[in-house]
C-alpha atoms as a PDB file:
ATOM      1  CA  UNK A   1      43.007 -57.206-229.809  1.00  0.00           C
ATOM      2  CA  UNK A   2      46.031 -59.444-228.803  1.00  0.00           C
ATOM      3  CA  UNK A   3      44.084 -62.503-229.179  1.00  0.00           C
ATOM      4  CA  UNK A   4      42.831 -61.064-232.697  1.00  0.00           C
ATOM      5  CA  UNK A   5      46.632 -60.705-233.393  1.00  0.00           C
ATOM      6  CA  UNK A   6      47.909 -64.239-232.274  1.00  0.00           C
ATOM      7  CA  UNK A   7      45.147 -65.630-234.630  1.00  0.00           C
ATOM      8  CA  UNK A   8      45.738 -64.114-237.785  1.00  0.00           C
ATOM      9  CA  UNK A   9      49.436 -64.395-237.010  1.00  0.00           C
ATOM     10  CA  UNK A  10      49.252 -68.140-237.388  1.00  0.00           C
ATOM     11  CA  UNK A  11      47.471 -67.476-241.087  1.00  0.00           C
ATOM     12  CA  UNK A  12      45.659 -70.473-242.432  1.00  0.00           C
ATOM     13  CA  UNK A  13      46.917 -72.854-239.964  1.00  0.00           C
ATOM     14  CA  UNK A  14      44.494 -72.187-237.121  1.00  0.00           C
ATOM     15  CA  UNK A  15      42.211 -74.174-240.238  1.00  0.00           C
ATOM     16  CA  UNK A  16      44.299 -77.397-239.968  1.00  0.00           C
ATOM     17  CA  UNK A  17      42.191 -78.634-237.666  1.00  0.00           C
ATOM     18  CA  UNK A  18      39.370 -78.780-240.266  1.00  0.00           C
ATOM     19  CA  UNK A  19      36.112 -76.168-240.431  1.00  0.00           C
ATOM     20  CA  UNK A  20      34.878 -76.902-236.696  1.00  0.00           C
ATOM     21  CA  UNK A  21      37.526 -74.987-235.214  1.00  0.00           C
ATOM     22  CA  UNK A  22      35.909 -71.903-233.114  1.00  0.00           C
ATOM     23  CA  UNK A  23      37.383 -68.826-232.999  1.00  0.00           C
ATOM     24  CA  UNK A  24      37.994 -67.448-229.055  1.00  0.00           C
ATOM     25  CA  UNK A  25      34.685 -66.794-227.533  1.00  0.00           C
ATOM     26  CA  UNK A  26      35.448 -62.982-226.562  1.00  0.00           C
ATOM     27  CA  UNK A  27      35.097 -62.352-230.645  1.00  0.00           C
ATOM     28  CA  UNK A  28      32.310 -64.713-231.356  1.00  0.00           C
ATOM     29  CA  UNK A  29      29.776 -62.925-228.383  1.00  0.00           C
ATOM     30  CA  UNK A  30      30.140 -59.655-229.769  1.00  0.00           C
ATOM     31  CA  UNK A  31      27.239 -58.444-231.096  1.00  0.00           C
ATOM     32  CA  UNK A  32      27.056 -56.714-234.555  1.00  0.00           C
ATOM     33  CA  UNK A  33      29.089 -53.533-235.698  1.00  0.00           C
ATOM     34  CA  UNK A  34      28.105 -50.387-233.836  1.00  0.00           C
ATOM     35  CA  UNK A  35      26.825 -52.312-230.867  1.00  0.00           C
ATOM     36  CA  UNK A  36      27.544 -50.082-227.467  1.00  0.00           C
ATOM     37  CA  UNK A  37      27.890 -46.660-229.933  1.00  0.00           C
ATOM     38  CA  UNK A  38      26.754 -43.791-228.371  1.00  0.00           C
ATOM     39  CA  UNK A  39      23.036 -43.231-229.901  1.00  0.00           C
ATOM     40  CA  UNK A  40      24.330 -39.995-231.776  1.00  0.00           C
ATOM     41  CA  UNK A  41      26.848 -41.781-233.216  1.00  0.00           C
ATOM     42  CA  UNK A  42      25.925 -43.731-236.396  1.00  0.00           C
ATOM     43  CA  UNK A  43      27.431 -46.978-237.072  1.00  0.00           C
ATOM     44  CA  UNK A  44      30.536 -46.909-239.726  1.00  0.00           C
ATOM     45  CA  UNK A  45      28.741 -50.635-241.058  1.00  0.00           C
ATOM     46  CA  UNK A  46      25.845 -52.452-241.675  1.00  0.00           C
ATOM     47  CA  UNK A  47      25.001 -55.964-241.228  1.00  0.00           C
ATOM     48  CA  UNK A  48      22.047 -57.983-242.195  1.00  0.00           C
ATOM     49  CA  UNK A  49      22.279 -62.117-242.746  1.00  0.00           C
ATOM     50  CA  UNK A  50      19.558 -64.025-244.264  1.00  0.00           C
ATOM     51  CA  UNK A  51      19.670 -67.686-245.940  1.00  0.00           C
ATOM     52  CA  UNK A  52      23.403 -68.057-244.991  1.00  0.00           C
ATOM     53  CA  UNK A  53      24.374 -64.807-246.639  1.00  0.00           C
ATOM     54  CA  UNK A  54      26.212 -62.203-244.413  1.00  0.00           C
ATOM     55  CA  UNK A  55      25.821 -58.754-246.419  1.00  0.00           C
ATOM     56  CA  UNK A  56      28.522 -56.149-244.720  1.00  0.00           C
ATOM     57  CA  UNK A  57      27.940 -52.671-246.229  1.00  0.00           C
ATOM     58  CA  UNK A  58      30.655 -50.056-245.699  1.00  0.00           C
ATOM     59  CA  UNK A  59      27.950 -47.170-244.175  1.00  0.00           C
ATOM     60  CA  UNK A  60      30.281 -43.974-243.717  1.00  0.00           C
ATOM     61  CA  UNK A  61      29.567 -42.433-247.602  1.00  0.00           C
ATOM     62  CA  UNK A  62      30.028 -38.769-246.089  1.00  0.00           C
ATOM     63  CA  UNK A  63      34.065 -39.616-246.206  1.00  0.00           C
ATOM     64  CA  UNK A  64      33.684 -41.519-249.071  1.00  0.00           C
ATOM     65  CA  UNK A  65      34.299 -45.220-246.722  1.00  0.00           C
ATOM     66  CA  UNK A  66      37.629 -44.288-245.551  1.00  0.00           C
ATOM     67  CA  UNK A  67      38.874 -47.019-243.361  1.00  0.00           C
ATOM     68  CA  UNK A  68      39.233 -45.165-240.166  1.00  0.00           C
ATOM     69  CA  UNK A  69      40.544 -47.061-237.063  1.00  0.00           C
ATOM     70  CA  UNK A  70      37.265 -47.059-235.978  1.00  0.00           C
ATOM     71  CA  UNK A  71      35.606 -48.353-239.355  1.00  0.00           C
ATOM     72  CA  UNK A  72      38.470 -50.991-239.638  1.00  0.00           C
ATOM     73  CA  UNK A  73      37.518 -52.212-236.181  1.00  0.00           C
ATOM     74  CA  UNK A  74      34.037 -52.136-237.321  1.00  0.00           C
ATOM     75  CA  UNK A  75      34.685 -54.470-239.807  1.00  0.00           C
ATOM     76  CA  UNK A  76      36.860 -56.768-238.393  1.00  0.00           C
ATOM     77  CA  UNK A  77      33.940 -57.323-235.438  1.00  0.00           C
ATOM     78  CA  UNK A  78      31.730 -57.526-238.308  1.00  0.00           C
ATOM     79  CA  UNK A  79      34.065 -60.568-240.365  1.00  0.00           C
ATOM     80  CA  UNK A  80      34.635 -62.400-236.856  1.00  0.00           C
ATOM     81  CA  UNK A  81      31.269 -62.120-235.580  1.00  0.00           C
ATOM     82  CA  UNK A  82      29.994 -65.706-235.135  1.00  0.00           C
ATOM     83  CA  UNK A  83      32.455 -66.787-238.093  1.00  0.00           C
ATOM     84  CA  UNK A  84      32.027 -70.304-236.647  1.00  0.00           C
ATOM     85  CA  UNK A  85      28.045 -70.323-236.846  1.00  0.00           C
ATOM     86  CA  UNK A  86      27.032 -73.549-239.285  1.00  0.00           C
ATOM     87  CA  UNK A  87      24.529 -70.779-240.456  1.00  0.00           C
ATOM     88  CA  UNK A  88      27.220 -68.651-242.202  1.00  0.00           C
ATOM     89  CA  UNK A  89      28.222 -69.590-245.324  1.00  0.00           C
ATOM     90  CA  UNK A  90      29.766 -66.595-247.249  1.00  0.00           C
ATOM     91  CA  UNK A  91      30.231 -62.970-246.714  1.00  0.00           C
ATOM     92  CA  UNK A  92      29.582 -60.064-249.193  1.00  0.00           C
ATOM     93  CA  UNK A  93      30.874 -56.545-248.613  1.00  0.00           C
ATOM     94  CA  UNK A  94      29.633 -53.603-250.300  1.00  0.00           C
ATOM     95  CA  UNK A  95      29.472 -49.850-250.164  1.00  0.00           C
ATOM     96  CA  UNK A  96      27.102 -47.103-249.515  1.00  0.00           C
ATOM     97  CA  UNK A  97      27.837 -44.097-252.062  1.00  0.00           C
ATOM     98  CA  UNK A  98      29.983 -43.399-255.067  1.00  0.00           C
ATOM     99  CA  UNK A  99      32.901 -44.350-253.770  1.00  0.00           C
ATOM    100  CA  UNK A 100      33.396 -48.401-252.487  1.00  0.00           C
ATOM    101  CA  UNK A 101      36.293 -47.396-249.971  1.00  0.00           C
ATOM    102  CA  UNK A 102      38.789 -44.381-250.376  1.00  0.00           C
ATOM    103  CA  UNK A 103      41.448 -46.237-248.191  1.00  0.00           C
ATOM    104  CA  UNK A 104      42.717 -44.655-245.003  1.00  0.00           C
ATOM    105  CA  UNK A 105      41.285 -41.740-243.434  1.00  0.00           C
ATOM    106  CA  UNK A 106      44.576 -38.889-243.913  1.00  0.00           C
ATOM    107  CA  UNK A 107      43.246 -37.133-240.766  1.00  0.00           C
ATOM    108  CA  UNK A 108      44.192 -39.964-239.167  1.00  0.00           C
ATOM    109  CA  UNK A 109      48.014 -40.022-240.514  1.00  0.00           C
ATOM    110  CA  UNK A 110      48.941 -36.208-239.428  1.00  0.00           C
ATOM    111  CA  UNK A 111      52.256 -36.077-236.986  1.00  0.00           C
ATOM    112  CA  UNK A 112      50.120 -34.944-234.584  1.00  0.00           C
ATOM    113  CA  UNK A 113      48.324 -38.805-234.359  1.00  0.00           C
ATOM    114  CA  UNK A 114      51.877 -40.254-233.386  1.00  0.00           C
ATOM    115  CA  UNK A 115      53.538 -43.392-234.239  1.00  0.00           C
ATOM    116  CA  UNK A 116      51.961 -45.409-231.931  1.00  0.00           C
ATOM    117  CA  UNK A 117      48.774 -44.839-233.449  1.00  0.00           C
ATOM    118  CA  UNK A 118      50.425 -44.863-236.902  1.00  0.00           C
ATOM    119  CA  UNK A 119      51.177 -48.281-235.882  1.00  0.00           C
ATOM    120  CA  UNK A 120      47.537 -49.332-234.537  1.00  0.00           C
ATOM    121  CA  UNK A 121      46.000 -47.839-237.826  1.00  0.00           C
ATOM    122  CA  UNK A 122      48.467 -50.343-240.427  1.00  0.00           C
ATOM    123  CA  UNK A 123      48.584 -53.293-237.570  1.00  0.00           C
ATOM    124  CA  UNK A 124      44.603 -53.540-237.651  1.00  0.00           C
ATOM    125  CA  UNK A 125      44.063 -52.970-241.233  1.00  0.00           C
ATOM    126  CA  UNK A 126      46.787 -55.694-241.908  1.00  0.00           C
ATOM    127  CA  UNK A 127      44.307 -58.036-239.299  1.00  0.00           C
ATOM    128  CA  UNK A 128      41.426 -57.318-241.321  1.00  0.00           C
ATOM    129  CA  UNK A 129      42.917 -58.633-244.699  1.00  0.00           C
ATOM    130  CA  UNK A 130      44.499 -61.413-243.699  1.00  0.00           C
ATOM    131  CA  UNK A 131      40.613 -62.328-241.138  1.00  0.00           C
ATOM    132  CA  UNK A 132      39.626 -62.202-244.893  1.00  0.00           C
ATOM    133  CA  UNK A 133      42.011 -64.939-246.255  1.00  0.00           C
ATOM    134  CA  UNK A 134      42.033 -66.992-243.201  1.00  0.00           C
ATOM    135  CA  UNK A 135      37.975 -66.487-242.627  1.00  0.00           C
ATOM    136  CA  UNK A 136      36.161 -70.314-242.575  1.00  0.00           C
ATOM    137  CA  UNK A 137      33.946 -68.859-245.692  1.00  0.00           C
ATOM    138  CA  UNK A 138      34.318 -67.362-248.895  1.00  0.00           C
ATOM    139  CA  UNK A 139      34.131 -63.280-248.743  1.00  0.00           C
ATOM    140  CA  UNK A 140      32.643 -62.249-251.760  1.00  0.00           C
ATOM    141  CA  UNK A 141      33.385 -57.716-252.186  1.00  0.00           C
ATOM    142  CA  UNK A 142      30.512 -56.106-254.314  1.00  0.00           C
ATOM    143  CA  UNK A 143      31.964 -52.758-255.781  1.00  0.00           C
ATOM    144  CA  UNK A 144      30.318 -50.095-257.887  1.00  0.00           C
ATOM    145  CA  UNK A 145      32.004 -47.081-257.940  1.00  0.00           C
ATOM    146  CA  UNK A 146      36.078 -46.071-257.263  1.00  0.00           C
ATOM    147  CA  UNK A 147      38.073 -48.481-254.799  1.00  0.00           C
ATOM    148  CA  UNK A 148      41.656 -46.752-253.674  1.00  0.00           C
ATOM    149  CA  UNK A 149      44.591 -47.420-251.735  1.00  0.00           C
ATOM    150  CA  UNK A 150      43.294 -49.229-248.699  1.00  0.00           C
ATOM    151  CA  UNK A 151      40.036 -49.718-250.213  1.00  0.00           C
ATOM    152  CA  UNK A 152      41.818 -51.376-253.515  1.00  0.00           C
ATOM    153  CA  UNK A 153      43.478 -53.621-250.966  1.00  0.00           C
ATOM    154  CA  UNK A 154      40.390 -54.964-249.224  1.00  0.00           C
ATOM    155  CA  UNK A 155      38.725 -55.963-252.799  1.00  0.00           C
ATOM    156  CA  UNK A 156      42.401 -57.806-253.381  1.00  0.00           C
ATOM    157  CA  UNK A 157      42.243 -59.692-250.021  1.00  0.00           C
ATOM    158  CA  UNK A 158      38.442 -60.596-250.772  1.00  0.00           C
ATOM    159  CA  UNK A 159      38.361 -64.459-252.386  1.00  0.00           C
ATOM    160  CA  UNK A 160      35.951 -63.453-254.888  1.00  0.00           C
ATOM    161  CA  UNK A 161      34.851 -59.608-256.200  1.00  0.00           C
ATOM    162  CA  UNK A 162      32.403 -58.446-258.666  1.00  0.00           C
ATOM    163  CA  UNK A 163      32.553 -55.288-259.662  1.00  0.00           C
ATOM    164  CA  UNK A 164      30.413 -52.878-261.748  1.00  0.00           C
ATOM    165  CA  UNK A 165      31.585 -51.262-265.238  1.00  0.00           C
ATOM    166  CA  UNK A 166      31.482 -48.125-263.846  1.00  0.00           C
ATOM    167  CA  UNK A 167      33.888 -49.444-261.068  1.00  0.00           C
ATOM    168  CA  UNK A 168      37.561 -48.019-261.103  1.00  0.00           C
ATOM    169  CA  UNK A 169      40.682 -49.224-258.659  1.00  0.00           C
ATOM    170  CA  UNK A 170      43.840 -46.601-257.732  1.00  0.00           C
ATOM    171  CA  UNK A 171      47.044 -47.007-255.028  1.00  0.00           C
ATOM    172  CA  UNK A 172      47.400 -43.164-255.057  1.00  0.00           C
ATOM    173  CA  UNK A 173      49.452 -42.827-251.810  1.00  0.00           C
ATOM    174  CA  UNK A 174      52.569 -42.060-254.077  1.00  0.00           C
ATOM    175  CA  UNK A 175      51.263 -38.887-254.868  1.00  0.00           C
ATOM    176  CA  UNK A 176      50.458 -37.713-251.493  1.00  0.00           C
ATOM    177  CA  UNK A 177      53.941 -38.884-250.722  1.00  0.00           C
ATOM    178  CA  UNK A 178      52.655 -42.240-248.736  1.00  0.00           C
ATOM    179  CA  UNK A 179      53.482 -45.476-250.737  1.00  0.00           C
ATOM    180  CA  UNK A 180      50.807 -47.725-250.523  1.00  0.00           C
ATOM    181  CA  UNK A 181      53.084 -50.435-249.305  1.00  0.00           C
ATOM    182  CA  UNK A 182      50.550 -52.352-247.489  1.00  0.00           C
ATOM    183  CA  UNK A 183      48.090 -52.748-249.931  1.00  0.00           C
ATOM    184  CA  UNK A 184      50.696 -53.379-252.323  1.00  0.00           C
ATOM    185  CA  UNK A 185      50.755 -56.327-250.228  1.00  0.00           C
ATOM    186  CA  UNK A 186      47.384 -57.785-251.450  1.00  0.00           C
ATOM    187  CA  UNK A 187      47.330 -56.033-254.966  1.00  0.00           C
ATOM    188  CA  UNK A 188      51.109 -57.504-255.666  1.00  0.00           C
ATOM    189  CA  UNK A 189      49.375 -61.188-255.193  1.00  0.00           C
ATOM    190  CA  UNK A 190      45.996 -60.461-257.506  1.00  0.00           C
ATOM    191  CA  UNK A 191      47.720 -58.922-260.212  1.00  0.00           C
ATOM    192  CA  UNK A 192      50.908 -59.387-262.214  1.00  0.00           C
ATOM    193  CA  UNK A 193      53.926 -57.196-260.923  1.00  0.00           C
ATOM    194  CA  UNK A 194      54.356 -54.980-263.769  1.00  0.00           C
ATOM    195  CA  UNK A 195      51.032 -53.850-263.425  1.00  0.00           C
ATOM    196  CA  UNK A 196      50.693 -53.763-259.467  1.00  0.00           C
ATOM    197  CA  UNK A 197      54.149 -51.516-259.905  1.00  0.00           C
ATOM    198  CA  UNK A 198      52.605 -49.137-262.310  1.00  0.00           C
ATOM    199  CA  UNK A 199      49.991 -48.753-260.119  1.00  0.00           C
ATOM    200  CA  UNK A 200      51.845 -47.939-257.735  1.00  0.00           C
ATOM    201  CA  UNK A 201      54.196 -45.540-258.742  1.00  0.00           C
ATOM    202  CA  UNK A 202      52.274 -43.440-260.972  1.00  0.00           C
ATOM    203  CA  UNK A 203      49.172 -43.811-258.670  1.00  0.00           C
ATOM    204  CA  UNK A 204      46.889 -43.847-262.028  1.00  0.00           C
ATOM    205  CA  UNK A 205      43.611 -45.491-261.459  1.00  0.00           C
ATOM    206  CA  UNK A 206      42.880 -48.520-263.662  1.00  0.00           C
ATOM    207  CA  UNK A 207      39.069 -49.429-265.118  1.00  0.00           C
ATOM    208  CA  UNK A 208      36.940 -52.172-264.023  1.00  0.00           C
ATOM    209  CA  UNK A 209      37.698 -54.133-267.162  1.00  0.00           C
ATOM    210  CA  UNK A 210      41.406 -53.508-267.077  1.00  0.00           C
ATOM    211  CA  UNK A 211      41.109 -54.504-263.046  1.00  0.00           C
ATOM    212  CA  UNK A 212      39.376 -57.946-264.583  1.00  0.00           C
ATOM    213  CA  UNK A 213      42.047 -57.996-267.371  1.00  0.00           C
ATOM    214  CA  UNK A 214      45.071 -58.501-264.787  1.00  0.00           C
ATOM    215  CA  UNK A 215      42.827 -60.600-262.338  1.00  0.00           C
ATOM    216  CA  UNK A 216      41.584 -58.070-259.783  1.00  0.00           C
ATOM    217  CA  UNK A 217      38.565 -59.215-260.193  1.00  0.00           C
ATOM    218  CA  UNK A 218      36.298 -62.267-260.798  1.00  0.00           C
ATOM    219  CA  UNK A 219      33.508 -60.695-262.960  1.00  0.00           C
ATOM    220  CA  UNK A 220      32.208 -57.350-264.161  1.00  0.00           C
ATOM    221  CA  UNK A 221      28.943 -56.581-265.109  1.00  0.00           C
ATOM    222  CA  UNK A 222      26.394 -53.494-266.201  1.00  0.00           C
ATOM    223  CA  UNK A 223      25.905 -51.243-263.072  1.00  0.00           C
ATOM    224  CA  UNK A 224      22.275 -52.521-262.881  1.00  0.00           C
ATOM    225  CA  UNK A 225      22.942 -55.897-262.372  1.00  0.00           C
ATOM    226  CA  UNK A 226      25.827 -55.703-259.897  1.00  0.00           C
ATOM    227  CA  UNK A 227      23.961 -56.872-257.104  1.00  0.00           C
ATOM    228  CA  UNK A 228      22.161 -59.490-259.011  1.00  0.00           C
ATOM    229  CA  UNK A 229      25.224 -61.298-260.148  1.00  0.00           C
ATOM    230  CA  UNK A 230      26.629 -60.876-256.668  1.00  0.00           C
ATOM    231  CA  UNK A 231      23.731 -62.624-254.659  1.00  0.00           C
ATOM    232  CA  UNK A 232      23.459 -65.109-257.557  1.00  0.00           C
ATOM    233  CA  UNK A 233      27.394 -66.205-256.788  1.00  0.00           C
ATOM    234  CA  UNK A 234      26.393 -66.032-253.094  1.00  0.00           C
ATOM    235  CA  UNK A 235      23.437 -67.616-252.995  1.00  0.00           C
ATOM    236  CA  UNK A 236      25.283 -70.665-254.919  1.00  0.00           C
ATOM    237  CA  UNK A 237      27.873 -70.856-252.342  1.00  0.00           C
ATOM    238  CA  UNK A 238      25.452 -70.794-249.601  1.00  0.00           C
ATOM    239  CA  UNK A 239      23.912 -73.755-251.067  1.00  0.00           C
ATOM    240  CA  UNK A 240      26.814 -75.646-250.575  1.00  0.00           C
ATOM    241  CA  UNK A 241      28.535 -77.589-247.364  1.00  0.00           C
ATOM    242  CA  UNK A 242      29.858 -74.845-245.495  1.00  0.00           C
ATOM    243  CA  UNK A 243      32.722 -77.815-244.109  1.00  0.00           C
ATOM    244  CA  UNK A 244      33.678 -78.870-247.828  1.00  0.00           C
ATOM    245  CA  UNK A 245      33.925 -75.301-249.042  1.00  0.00           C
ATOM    246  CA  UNK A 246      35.757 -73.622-245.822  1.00  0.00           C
ATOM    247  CA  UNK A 247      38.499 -77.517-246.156  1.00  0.00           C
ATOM    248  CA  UNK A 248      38.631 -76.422-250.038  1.00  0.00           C
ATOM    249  CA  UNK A 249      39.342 -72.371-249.364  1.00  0.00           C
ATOM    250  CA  UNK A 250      42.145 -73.214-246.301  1.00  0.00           C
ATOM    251  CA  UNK A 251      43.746 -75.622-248.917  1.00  0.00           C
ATOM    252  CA  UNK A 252      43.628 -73.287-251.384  1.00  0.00           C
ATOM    253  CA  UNK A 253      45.589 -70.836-249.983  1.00  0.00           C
ATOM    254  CA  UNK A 254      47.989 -72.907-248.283  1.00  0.00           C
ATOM    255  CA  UNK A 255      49.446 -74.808-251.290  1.00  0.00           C
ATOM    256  CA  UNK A 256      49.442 -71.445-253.158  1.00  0.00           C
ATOM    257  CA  UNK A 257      53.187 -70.506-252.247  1.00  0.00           C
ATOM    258  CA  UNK A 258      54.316 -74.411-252.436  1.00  0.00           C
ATOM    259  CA  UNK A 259      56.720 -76.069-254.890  1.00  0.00           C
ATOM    260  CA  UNK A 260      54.405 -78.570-257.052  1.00  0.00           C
ATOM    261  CA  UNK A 261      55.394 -81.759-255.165  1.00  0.00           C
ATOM    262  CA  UNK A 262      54.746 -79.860-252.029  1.00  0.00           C
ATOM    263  CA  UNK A 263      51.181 -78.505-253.130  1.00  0.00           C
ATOM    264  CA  UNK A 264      49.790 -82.011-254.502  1.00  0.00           C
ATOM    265  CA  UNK A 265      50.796 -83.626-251.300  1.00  0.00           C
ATOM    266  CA  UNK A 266      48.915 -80.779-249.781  1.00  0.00           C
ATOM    267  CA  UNK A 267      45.814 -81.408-251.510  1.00  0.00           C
ATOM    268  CA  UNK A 268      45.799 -84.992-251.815  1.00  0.00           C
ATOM    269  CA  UNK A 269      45.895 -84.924-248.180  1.00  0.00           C
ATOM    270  CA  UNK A 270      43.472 -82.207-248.004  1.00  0.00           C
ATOM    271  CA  UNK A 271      41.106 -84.660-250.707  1.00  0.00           C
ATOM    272  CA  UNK A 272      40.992 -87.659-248.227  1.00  0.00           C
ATOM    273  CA  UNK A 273      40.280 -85.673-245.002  1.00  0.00           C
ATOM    274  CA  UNK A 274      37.354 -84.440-247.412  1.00  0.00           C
ATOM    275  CA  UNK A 275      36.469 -87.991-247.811  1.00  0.00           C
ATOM    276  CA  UNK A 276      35.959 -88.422-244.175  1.00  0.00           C
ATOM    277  CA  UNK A 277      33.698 -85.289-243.609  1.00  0.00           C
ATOM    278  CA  UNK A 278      30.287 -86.665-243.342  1.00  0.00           C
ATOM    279  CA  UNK A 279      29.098 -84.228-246.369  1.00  0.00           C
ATOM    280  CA  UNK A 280      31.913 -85.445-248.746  1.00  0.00           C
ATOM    281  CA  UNK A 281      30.041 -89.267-248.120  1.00  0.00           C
ATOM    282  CA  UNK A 282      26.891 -87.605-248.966  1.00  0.00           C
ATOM    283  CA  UNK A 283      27.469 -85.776-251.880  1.00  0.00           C
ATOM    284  CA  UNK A 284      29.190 -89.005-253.950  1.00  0.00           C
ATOM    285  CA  UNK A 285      26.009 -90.760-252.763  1.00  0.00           C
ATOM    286  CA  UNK A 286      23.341 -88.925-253.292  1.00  0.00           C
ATOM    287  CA  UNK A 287      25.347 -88.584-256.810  1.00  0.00           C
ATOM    288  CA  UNK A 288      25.195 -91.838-257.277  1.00  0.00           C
ATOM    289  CA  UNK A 289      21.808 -92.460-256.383  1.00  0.00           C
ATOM    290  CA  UNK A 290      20.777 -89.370-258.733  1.00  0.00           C
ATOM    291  CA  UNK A 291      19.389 -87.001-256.193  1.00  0.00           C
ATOM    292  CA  UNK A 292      19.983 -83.882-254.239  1.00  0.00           C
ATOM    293  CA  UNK A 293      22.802 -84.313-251.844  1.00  0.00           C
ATOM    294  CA  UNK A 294      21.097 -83.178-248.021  1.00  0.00           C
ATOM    295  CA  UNK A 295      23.935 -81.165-246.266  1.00  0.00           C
ATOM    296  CA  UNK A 296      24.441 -81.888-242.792  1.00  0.00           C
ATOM    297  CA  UNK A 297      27.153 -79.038-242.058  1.00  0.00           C
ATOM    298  CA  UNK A 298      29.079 -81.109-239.662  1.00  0.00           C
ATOM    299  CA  UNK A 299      32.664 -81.579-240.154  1.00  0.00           C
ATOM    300  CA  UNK A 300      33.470 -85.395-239.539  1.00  0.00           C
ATOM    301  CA  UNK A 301      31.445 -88.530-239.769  1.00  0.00           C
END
């Protein structure tokens, strides 16, 4: 867990060194989520990957997702799990059930849990959003159904989410007399602030085409063909040079909070080190000699 910490403490700079950068090798030989469970215990998530596509489904519908310790840590394992493999090329998380993610499990938040475990709760869900930012490829969440507190926060943190119309997004805490201050954290940066702050103090859920009104989400769509339009955006990104896309995400985010001068030099930078992957060659010539570009996946020429 320390070395988990130290990495997403340095945030998108453990990327600087371009998309070949591996992650510390006690995270990357873990096997998937639920690995070393007791038998009678079923696994909080899911993971299948096929085609480049990582599919991470939230598997705990009996309390409606809630991100436990243990399902947080479930997740994170699941995110970090081989996030270095040329074979990944995006992630998409969904939910089992009505209900995408219900945010923290409450049972866990009693007096009688103490601070220090107060503490580990917050400090790992913080880890998990911000493996989600800093994460090599694009994380795509899939929702259908409500998304609250913690659970609203995770679709925030996710690069790209596509949501169902009969979707619906809440930061409730207020009215259980917790503030969602941490996922104001990620909802504060997706949406504008009058509308993250009304949010959050009347704790009022919002609809799946308000969320894509104030930029919560990317794209909403009929219930039926959530999943459809979600492995059509994936499977387009997996088609792609995983180097290119993971340089293009990292730059993304780090000329975000720049001044303008700051943020071109930033990306013009970031556009010339592109130029020198052996993929960014490729693509201008197979361009130019009108065919399919052939992907190698490896970061420098």
């Amino acid at each position: 867990m320390a070395a988990a910490r130290a990495l997403v403490a340095k945030g998108p700079c453990w990327l600087r060194r371009g998309p070949s950068v591996r992650l510390p090798a006690r995270f990357c030989s873990r096997g998937p989520a639920g690995e070393g469970r007791p038998e009678s215990e079923a696994p909080l998530t899911r993971t299948q990957q096929r085609d480049g596509i990582r599919n991470i489904v939230l598997s705990n519908p009996k309390k409606r997702n809630a991100l436990s310790l243990a399902m947080l840590k479930s997740l994170q394992n699941d995110i970090l799990h081989e996030a270095e493999s040329n074979d990944l090329k995006v992630i998409v998380i969904s939910a089992e059930g009505p209900v995408f993610s219900s945010g923290h499990d409450l049972k866990e938040l009693t007096s009688e849990q103490g601070r220090d475990y107060h503490a580990e709760v917050f400090q790992t869900c913080s880890e998990v959003m911000m493996l989600i930012r800093n994460h090599p490829v694009p994380i795509i969440a899939m929702v259908n159904g409500l998304a609250t507190a913690a659970g609203c926060q995770l679709v925030a943190s996710c690069d790209i989410a596509v949501a169902s119309d009969k979707a619906s997004f809440a930061t409730p805490g207020v009215n259980v007399g917790l503030f969602c201050s941490t996922p104001a954290v990620a909802l504060g940066r997706a949406v504008p602030r009058k509308v993250a702050l009304e949010m959050l103090f009347t704790g009022e859920p919002i609809s799946a085409q308000d969320a894509l009104l104030h930029g919560l989400l990317s794209k909403v769509v009929p219930e039926p063909q959530l999943q459809e339009e979600t492995v059509r955006i994936a499977t387009k990104i997996a088609s792609l040079s995983r180097p290119v896309v993971s340089l293009g995400k990292a730059t993304f985010y780090k000329q975000l909070p720049q001044d303008l001068k700051t943020a071109y030099c930033l990306t013009s930078q970031a556009m010339v080190d592109n130029l020198a992957l052996r993929d960014g060659q490729e693509g201008i010539t197979a361009f130019l000699q009108k065919r399919r570009p052939v992907w190698s996946h490896e970061p420098a020429r």
